[in-house]
C-alpha atoms as a PDB file:
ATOM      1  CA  UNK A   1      57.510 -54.524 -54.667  1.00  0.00           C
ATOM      2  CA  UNK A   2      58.363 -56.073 -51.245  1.00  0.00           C
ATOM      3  CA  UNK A   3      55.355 -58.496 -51.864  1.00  0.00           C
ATOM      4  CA  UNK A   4      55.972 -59.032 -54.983  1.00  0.00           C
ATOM      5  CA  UNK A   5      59.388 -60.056 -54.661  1.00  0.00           C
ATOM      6  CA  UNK A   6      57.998 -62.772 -51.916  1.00  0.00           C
ATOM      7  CA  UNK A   7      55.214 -64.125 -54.247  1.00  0.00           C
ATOM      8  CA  UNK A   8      57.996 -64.586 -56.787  1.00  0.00           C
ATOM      9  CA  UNK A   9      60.108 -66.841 -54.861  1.00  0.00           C
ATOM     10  CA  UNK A  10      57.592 -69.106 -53.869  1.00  0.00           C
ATOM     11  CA  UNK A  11      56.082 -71.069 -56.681  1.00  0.00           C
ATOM     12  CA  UNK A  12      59.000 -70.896 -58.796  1.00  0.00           C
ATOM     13  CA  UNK A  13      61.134 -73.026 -56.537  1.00  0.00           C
ATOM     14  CA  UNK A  14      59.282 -75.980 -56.758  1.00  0.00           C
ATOM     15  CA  UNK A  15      60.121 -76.390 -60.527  1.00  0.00           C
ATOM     16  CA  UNK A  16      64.231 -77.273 -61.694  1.00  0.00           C
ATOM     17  CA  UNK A  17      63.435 -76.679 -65.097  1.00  0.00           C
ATOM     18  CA  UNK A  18      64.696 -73.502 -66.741  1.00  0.00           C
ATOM     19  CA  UNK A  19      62.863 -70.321 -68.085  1.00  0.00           C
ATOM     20  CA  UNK A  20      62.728 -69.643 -71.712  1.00  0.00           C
ATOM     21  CA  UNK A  21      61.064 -66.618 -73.807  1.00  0.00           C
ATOM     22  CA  UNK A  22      59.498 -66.885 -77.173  1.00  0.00           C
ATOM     23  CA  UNK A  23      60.259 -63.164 -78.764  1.00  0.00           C
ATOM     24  CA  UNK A  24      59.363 -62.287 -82.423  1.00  0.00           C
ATOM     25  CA  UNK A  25      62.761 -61.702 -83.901  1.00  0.00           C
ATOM     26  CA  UNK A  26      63.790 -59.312 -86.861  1.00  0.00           C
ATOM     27  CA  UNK A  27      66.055 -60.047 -90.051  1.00  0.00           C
ATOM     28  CA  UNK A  28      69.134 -60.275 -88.377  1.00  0.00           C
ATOM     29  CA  UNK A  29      67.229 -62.691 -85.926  1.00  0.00           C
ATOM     30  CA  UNK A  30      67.509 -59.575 -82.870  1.00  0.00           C
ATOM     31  CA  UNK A  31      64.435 -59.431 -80.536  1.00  0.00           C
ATOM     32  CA  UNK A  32      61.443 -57.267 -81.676  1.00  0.00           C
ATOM     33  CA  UNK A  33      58.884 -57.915 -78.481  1.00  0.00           C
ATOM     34  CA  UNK A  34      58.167 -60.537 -76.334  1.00  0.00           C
ATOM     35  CA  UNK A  35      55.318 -63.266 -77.068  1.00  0.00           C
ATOM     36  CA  UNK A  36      55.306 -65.923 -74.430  1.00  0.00           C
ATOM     37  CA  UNK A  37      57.461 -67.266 -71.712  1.00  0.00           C
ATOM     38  CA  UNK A  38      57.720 -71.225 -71.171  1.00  0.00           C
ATOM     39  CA  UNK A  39      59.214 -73.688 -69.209  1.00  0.00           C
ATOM     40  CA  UNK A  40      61.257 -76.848 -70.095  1.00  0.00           C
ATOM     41  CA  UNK A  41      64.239 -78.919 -69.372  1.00  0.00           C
ATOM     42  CA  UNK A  42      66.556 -77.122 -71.788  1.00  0.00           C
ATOM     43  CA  UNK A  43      66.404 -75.570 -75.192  1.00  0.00           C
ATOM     44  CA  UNK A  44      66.035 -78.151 -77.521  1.00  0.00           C
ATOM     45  CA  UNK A  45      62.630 -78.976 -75.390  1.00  0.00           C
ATOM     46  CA  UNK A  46      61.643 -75.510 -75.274  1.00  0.00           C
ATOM     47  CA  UNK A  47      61.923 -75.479 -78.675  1.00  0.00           C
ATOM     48  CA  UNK A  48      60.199 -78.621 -79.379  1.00  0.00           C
ATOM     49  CA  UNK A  49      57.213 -77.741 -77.137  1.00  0.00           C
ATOM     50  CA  UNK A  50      56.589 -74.675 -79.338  1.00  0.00           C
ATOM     51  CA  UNK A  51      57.039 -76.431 -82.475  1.00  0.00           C
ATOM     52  CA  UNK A  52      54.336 -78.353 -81.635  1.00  0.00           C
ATOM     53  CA  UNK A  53      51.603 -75.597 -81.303  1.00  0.00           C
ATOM     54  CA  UNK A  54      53.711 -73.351 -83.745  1.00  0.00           C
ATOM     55  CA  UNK A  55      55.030 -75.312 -86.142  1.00  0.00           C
ATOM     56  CA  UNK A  56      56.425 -72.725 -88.391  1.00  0.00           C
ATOM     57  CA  UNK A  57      57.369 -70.351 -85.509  1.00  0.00           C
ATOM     58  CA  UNK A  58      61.053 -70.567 -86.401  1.00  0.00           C
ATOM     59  CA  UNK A  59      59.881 -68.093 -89.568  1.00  0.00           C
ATOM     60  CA  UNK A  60      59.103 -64.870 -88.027  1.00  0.00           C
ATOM     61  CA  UNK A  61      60.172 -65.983 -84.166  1.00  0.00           C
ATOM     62  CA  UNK A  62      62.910 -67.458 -81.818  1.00  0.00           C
ATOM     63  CA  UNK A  63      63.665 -68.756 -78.094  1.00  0.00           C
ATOM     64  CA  UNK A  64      66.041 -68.472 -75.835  1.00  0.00           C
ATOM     65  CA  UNK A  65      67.273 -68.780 -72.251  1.00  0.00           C
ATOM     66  CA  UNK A  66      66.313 -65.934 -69.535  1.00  0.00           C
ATOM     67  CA  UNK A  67      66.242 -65.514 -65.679  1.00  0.00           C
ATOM     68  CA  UNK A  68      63.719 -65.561 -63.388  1.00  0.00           C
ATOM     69  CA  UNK A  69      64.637 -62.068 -62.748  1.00  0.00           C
ATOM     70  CA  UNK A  70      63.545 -61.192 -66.646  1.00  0.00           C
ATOM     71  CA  UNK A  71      60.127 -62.781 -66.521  1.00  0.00           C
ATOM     72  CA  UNK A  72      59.586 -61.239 -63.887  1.00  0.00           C
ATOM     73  CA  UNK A  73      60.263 -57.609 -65.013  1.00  0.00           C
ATOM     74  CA  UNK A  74      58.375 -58.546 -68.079  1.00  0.00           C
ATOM     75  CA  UNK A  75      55.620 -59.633 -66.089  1.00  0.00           C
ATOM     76  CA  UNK A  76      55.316 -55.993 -64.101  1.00  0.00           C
ATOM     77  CA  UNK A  77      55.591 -54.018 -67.484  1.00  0.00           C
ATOM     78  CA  UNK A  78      53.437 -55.447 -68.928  1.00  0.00           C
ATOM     79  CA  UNK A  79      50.641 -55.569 -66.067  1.00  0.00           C
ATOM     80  CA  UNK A  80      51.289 -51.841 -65.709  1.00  0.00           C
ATOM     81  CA  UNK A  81      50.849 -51.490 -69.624  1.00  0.00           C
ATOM     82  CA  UNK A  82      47.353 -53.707 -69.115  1.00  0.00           C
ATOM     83  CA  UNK A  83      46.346 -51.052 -66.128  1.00  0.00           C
ATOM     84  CA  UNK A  84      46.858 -48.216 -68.413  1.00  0.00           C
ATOM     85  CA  UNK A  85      44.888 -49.544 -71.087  1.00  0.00           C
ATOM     86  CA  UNK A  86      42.240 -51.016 -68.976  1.00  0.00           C
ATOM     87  CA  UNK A  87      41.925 -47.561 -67.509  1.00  0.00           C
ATOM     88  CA  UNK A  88      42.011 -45.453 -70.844  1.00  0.00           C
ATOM     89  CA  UNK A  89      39.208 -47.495 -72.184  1.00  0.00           C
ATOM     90  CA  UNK A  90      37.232 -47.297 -69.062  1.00  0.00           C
ATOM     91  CA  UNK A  91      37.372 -50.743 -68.328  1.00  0.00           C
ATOM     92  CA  UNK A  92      38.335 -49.998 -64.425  1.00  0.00           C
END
């Protein structure tokens, strides 16, 4: 994790914009799973950016505001998640 932690610093300082997550929510508009993460100068242009590939995303998903510390937990899970898949199918 030592290296990982170093990568993680590095190219994320260069940008000042903020980190937001796309999630597929439930009735009560709680988060179900994640879908994408994005980056943008606050919410309303987070928002707007997805819109605009998405247009009816607002239906079934949401946004909202997370640290650089969640994406990247989210990123490990899930790349250990790919791993086990890729090596259950025999794909290693």
């Amino acid at each position: 994790m030592s290296d990982a932690g170093q990568q993680m610093e590095l190219p994320l300082d260069d940008d000042d914009r903020d980190f937001f997550e796309l999630y597929v929510k439930n009735g009560r508009r709680e988060f179900v799973r994640h879908v994408s993460f994005l980056k943008a100068d606050c919410l309303n242009d987070a928002e707007d950016e997805i819109s605009s590939v998405l247009p009816d995303y607002w239906k079934t998903m949401s946004v909202r505001p997370v640290e650089v510390e969640y994406v990247w937990k989210t990123y490990e899970e899930l790349h250990v998640s790919y791993m086990i898949c890729k090596s259950l199918l025999k794909l290693i």
